[in-house]
N, C-alpha and C. Protein backbone atom coordinates (compact mmCIF):
# COMPACT_ATOMS: atom_id res chain seq x y z
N UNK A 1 35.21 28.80 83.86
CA UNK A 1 33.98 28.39 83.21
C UNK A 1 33.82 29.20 81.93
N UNK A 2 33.56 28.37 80.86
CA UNK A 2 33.54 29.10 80.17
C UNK A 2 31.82 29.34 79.24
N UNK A 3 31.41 30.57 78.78
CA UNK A 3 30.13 30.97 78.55
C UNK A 3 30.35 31.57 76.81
N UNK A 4 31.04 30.73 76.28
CA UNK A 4 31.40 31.33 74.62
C UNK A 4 32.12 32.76 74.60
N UNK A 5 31.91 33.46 75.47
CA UNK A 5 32.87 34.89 75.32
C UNK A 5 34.64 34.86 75.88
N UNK A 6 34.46 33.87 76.68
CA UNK A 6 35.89 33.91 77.57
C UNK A 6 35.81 34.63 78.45
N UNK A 7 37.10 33.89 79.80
CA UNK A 7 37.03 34.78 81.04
C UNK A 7 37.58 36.21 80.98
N UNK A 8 38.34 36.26 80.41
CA UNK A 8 39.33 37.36 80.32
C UNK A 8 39.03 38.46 79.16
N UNK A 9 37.51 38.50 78.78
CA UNK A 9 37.27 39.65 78.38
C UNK A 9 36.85 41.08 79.15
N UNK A 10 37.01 42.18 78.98
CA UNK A 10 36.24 43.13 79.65
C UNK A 10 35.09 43.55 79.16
N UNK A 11 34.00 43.84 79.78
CA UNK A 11 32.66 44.12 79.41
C UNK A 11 31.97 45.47 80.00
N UNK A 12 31.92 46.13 78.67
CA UNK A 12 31.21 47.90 79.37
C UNK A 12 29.76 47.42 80.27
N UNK A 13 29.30 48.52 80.53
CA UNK A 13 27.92 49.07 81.47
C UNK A 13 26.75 48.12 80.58
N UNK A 14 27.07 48.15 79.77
CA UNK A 14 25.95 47.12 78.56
C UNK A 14 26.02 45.76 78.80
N UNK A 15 26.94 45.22 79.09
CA UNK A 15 27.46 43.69 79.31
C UNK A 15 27.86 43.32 77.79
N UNK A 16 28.01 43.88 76.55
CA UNK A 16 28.71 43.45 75.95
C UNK A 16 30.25 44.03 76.03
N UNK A 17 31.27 42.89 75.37
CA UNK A 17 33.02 42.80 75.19
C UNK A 17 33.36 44.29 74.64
N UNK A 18 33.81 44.97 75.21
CA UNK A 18 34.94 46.37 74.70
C UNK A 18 35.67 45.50 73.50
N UNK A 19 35.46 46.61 72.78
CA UNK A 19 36.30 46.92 71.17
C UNK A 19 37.94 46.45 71.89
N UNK A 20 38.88 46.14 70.85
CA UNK A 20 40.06 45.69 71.21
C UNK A 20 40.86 46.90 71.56
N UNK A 21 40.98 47.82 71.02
CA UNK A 21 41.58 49.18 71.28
C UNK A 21 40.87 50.17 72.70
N UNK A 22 39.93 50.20 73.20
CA UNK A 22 39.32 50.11 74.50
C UNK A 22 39.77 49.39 75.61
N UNK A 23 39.69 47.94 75.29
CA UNK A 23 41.00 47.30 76.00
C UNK A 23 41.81 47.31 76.14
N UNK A 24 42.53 47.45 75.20
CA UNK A 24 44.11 48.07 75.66
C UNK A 24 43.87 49.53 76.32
N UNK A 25 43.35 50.26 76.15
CA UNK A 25 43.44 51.73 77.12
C UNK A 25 43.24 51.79 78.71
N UNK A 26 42.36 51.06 78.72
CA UNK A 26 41.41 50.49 80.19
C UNK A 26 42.93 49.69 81.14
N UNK A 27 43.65 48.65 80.28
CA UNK A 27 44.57 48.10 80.92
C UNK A 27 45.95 49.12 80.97
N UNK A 28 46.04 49.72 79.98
CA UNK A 28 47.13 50.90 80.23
C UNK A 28 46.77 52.03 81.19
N UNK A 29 45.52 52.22 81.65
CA UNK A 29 45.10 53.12 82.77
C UNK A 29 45.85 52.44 83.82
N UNK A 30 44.97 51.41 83.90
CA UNK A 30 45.40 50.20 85.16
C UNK A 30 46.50 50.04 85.45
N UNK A 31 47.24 49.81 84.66
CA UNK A 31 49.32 49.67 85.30
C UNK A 31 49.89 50.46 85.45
N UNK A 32 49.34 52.03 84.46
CA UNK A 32 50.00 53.13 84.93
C UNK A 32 49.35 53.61 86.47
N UNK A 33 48.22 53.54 86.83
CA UNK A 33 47.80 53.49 88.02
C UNK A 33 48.76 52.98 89.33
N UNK A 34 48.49 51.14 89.19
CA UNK A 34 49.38 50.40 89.73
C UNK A 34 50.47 50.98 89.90
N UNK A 35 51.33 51.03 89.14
CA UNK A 35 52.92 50.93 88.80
C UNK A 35 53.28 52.45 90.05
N UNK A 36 52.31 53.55 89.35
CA UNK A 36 52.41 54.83 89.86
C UNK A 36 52.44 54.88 91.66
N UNK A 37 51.32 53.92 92.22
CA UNK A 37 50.74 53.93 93.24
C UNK A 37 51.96 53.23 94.03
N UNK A 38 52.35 52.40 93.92
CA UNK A 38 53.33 51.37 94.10
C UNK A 38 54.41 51.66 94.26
N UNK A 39 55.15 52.42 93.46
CA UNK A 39 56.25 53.17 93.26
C UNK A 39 56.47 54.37 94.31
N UNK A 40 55.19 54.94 94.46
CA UNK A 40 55.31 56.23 95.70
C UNK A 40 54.99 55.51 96.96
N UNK A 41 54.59 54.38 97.13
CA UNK A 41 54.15 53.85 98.54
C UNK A 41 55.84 53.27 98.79
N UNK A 42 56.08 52.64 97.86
CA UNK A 42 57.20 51.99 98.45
C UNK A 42 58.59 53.34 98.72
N UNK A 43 58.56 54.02 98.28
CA UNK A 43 59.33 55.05 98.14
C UNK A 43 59.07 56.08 99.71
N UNK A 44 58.23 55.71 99.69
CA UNK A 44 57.67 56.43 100.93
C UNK A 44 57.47 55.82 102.41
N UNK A 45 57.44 54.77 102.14
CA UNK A 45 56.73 53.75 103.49
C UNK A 45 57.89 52.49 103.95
N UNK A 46 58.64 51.65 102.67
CA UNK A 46 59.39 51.22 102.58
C UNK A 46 60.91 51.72 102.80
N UNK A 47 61.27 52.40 101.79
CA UNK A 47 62.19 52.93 101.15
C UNK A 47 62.57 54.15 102.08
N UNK A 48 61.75 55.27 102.93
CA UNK A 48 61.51 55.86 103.97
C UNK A 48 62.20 56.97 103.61
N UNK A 49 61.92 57.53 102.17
CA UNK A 49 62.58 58.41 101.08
C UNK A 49 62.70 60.04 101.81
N UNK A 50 61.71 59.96 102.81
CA UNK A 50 61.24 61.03 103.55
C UNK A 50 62.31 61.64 104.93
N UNK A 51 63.03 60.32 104.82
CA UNK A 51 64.47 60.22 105.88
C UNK A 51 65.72 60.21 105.44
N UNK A 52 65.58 60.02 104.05
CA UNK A 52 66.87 59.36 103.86
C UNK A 52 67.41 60.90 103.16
N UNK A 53 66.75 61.89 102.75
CA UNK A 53 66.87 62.73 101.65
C UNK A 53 67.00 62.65 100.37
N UNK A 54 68.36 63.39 99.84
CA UNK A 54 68.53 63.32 98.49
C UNK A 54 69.62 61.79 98.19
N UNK A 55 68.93 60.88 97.40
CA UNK A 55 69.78 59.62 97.50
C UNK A 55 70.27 59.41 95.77
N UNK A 56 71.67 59.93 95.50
CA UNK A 56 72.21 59.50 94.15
C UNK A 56 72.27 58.28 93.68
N UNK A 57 71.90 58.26 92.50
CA UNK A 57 71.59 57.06 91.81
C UNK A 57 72.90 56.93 90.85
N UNK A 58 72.80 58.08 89.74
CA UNK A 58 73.91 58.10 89.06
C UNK A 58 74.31 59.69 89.19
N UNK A 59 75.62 60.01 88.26
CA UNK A 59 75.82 61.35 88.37
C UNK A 59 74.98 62.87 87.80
N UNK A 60 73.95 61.83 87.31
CA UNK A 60 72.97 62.91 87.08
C UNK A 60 71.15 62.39 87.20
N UNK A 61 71.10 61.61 88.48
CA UNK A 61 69.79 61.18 88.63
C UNK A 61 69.92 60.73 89.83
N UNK A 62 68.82 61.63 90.42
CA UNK A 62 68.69 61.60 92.03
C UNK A 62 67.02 60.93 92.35
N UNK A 63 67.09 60.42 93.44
CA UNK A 63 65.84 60.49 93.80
C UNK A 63 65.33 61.16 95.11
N UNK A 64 65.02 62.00 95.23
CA UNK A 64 64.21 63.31 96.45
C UNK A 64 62.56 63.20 96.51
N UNK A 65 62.21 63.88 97.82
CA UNK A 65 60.83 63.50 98.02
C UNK A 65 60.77 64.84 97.82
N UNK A 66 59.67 65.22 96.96
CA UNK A 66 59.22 66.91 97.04
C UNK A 66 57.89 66.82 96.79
N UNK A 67 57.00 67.50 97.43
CA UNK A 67 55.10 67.73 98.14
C UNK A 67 55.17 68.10 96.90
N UNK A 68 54.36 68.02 95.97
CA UNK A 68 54.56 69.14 94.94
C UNK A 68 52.31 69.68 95.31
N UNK A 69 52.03 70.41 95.37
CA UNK A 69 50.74 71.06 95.86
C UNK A 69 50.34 71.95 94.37
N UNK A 70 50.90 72.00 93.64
CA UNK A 70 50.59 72.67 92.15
C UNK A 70 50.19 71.51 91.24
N UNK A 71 50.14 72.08 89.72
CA UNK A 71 49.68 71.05 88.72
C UNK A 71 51.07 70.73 88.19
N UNK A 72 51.27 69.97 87.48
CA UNK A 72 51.83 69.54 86.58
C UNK A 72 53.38 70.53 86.20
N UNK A 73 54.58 69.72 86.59
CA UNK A 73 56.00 70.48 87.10
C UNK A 73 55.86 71.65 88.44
N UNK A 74 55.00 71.40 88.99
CA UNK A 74 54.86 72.20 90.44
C UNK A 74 54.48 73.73 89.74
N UNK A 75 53.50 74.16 88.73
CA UNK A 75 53.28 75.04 88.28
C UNK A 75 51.74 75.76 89.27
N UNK A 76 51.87 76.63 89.45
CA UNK A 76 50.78 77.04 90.09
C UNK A 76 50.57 76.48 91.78
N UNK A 77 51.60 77.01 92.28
CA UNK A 77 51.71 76.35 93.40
C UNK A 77 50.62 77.07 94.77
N UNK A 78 49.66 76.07 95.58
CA UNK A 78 48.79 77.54 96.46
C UNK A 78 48.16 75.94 96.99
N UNK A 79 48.23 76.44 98.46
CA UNK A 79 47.97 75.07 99.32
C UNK A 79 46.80 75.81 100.18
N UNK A 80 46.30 76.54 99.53
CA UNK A 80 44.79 77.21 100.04
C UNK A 80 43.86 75.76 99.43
N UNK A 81 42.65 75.28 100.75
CA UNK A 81 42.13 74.73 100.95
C UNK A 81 41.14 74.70 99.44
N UNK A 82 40.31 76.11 99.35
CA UNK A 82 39.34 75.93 97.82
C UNK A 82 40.00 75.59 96.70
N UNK A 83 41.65 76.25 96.46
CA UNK A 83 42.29 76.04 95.40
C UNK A 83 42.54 74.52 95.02
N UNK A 84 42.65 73.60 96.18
CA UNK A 84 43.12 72.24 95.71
C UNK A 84 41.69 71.91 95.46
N UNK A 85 40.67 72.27 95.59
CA UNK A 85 38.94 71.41 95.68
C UNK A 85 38.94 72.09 93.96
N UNK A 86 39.44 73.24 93.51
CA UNK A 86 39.12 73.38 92.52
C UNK A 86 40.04 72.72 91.33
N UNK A 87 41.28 72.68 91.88
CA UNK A 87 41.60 71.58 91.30
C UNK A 87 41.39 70.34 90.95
N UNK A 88 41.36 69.55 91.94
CA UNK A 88 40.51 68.37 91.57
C UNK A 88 39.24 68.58 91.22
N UNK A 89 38.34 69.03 91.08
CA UNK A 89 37.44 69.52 90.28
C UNK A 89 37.86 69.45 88.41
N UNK A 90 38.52 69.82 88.50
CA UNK A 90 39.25 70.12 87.40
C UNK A 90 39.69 69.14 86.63
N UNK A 91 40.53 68.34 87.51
CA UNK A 91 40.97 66.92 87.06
C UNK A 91 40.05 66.21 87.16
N UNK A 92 39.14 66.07 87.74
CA UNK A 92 38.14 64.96 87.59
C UNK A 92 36.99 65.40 86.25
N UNK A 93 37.05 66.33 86.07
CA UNK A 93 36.38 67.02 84.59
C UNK A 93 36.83 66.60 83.35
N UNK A 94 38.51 66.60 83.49
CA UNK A 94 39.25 66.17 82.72
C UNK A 94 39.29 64.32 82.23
N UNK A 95 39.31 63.75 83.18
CA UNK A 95 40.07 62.30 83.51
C UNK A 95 38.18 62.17 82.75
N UNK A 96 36.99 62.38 83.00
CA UNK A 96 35.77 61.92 82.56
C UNK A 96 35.51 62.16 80.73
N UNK A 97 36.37 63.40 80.36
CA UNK A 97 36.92 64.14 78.89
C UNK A 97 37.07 62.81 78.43
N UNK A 98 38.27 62.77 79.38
CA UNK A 98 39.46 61.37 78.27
C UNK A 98 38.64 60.44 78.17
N UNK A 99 37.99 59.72 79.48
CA UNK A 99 37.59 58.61 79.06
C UNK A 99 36.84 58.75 78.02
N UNK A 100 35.96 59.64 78.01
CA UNK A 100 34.81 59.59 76.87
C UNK A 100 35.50 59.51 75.30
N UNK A 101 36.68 60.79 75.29
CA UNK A 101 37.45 60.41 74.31
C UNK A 101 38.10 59.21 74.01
N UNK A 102 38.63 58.34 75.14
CA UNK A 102 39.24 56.83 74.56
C UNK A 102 38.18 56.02 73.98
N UNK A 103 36.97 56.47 74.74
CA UNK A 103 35.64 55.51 74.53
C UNK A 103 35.44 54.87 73.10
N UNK A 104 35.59 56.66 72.39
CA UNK A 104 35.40 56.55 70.87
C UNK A 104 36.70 56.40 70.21
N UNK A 105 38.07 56.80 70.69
CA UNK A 105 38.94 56.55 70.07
C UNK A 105 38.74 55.05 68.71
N UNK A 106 39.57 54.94 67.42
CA UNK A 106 39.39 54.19 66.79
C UNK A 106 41.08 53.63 66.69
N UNK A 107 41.74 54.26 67.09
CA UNK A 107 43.13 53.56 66.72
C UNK A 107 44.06 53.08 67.93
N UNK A 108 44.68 51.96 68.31
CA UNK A 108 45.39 51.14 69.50
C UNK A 108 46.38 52.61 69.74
N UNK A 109 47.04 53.28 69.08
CA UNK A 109 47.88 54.34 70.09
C UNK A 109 47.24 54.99 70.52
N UNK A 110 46.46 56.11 69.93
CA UNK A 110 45.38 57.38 70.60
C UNK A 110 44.78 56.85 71.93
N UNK A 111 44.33 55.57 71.64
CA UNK A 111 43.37 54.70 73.05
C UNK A 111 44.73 54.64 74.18
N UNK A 112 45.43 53.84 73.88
CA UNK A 112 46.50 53.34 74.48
C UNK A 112 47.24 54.94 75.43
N UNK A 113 47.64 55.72 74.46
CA UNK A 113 47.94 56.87 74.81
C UNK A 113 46.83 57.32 75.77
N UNK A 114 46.01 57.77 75.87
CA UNK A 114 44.50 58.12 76.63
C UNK A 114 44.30 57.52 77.89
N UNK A 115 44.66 56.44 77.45
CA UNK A 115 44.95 55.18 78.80
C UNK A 115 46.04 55.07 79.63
N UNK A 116 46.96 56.18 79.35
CA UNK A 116 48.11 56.27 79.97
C UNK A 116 47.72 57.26 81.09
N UNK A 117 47.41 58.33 79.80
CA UNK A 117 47.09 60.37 80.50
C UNK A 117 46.34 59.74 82.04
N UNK A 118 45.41 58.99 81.48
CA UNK A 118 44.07 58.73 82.54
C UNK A 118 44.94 57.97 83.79
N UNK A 119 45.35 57.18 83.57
CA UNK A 119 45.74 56.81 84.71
C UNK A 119 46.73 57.50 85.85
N UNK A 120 47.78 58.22 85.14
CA UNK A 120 48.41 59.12 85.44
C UNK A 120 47.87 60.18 86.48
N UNK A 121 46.73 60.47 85.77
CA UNK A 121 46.31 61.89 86.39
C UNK A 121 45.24 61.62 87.70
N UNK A 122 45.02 60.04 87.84
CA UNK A 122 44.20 59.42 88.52
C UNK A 122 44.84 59.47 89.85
N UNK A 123 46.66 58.59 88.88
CA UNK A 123 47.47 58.42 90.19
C UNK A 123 47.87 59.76 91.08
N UNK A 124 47.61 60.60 90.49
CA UNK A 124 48.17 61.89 91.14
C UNK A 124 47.08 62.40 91.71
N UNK A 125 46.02 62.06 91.33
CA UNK A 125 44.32 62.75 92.12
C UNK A 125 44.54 61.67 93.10
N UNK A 126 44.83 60.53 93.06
CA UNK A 126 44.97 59.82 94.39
C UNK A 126 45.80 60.54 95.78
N UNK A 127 47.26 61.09 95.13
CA UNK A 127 48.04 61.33 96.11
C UNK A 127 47.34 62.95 96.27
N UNK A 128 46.47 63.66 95.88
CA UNK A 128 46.10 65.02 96.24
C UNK A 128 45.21 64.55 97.48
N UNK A 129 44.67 63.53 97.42
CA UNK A 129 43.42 62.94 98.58
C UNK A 129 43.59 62.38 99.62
N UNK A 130 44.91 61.64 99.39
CA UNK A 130 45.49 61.06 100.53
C UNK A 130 46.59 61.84 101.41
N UNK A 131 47.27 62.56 100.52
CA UNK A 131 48.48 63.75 101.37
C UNK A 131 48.02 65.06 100.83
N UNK A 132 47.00 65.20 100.34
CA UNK A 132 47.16 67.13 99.89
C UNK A 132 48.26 67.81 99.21
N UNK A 133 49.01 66.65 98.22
CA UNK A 133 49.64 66.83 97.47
C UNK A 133 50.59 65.78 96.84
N UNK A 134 51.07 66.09 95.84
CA UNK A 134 51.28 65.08 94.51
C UNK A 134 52.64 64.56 95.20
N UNK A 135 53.25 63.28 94.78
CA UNK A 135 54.60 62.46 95.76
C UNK A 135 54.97 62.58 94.12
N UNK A 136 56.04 63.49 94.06
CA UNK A 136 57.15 63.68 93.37
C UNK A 136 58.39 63.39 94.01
N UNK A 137 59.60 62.24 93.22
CA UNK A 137 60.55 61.57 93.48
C UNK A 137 61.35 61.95 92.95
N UNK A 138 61.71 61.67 91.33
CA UNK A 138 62.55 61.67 90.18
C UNK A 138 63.19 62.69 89.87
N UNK A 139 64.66 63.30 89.76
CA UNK A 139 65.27 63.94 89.65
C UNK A 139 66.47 64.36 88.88
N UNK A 140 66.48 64.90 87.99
CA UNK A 140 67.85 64.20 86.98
C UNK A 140 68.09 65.83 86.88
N UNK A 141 69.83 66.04 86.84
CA UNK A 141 70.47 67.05 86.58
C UNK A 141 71.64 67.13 86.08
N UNK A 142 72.26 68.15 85.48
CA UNK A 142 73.46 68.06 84.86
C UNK A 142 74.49 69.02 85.77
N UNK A 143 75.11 69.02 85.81
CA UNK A 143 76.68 70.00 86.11
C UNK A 143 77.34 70.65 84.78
N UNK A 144 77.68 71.53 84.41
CA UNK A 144 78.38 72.85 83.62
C UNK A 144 78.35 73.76 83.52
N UNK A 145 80.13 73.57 84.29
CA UNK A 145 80.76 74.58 84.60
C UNK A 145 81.01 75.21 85.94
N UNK A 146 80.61 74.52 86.93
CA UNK A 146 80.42 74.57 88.12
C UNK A 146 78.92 74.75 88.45
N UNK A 147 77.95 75.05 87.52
CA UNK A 147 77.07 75.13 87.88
C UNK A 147 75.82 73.68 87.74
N UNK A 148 74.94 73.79 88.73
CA UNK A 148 74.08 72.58 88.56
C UNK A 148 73.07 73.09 87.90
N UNK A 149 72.10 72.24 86.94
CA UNK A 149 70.87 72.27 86.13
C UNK A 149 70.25 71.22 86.17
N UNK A 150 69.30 71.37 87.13
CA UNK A 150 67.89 70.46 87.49
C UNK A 150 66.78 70.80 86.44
N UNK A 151 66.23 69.11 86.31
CA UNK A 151 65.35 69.41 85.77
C UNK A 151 63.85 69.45 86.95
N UNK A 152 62.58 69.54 86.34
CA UNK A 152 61.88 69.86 87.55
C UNK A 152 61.84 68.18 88.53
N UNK A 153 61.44 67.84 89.36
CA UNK A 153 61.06 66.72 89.92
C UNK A 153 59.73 65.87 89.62
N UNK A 154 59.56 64.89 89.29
CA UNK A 154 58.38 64.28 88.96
C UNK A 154 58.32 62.95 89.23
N UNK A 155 57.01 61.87 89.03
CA UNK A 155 56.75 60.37 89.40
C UNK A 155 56.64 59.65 87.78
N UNK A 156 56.26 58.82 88.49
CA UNK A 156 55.55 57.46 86.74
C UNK A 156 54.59 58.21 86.61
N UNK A 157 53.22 58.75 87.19
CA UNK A 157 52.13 59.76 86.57
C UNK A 157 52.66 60.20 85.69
N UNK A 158 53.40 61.59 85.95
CA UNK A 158 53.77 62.81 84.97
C UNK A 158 54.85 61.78 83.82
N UNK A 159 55.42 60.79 83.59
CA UNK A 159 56.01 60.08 83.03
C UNK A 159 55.34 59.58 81.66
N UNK A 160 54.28 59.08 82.26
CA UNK A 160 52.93 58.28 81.28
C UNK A 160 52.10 59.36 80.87
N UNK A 161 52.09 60.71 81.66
CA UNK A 161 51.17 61.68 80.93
C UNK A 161 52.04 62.25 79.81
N UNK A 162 53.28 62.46 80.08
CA UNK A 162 53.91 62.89 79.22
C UNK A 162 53.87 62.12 77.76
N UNK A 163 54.30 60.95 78.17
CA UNK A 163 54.08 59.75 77.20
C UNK A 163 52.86 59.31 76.31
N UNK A 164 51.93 59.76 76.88
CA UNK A 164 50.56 59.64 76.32
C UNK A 164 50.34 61.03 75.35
N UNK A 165 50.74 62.11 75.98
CA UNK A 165 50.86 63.25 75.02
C UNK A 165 51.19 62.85 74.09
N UNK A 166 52.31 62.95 74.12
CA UNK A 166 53.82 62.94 72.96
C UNK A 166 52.74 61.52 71.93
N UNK A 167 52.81 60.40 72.70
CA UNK A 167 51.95 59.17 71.43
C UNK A 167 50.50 60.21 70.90
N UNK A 168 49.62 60.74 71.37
CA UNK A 168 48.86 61.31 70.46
C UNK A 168 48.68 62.65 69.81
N UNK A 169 49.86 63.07 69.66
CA UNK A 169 51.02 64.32 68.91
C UNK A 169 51.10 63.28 67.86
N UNK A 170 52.05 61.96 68.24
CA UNK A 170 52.50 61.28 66.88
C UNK A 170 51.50 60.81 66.05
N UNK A 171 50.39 60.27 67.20
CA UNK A 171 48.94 59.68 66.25
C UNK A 171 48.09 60.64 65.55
N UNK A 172 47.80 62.23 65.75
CA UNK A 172 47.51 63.28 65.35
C UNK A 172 48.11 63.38 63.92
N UNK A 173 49.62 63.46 64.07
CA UNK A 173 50.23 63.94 62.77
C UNK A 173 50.97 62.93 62.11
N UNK A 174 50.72 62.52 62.27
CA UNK A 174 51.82 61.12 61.64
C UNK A 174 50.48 59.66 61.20
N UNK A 175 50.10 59.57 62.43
CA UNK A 175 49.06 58.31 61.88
C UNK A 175 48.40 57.72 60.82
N UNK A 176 47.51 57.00 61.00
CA UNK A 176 47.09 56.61 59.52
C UNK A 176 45.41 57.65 59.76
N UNK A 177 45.06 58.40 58.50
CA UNK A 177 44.53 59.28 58.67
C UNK A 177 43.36 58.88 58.39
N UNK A 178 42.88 57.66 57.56
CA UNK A 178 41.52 56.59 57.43
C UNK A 178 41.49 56.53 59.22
N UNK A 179 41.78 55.93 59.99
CA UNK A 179 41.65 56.08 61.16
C UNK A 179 41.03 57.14 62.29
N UNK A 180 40.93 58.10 61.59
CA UNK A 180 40.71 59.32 62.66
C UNK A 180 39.56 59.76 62.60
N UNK A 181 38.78 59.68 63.55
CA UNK A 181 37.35 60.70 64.15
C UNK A 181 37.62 61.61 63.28
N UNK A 182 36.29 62.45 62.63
CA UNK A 182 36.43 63.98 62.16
C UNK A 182 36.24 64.64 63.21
């Protein structure tokens, strides 16, 4: 049915249509969400990643199940009960930051980027709530010299957060600079 706006717009707390660059962030939350959520269920429930162990993919990319109970590359690791409440505390302080920042964002990467971080860090506040810690899979390492070099283990979250960084690093310094919030 259509009411002159179309079905397939999104509409803030106001009931008017989100800016076009809002939209795209909101939907890049959303799949990095999805994609994230999806990826560790099936890996986990399906896939039964938890049995199978370390399963080679290629000669330098594994996929392993590791709890990770720290932030971001298993940094700060402490499976004391207040420490994870203050964590998520933390992240949910954060993830409310961004949005407000995509809110106003003015340019499709910065938003887009924002819309990544957010979802990311959503998907990983999900898995702190449901297991008391983050479902890290991904594993890539090299061999030289007899010796092995891992890099740390991580999911699509830390993938898209990374990714969302790195795009508003490039939109920061590189962008078009008419574009940018003071």
């Amino acid at each position: 049915m259509f009411c002159g706006y179309g079905s397939a717009r999104f509409h803030g707390h106001d009931g008017r249509a989100m800016k076009p660059p809002l939209r795209l962030g909101v939907v890049a939350a959303i799949v990095t969400l999805a994609l994230d959520q999806a990826s560790k269920l099936w890996l986990l429930y399906v896939f039964d990643i938890g049995h199978r162990g370390t399963v080679k993919i290629t000669p330098f990319f594994d996929l392993v199940l590791a709890w990770n109970i720290g932030i971001s590359f298993g940094w700060f690791q402490n499976d004391n009960a207040a420490a994870q409440i203050a964590l998520m505390a933390v992240k949910t302080l954060a993830v409310i930051a961004l949005a407000i920042w995509m809110s106003r964002s003015h340019t499709v990467m910065a938003t887009v980027a924002l819309g990544l971080i957010i979802g990311g860090a959503i998907g990983n506040g999900i898995d702190r709530l449901a297991y008391g810690a983050v479902v890290d899979f991904a594993l890539f390492h090299v061999q030289i010299g007899g010796n092995t070099f891992n890099w740390y283990v991580f999911n699509l979250a830390d993938v898209a957060i990374v990714a969302g960084v790195m795009a508003l690093l490039y939109d920061s310094f590189v962008g078009v600079p008419a574009a940018k919030v003071p």
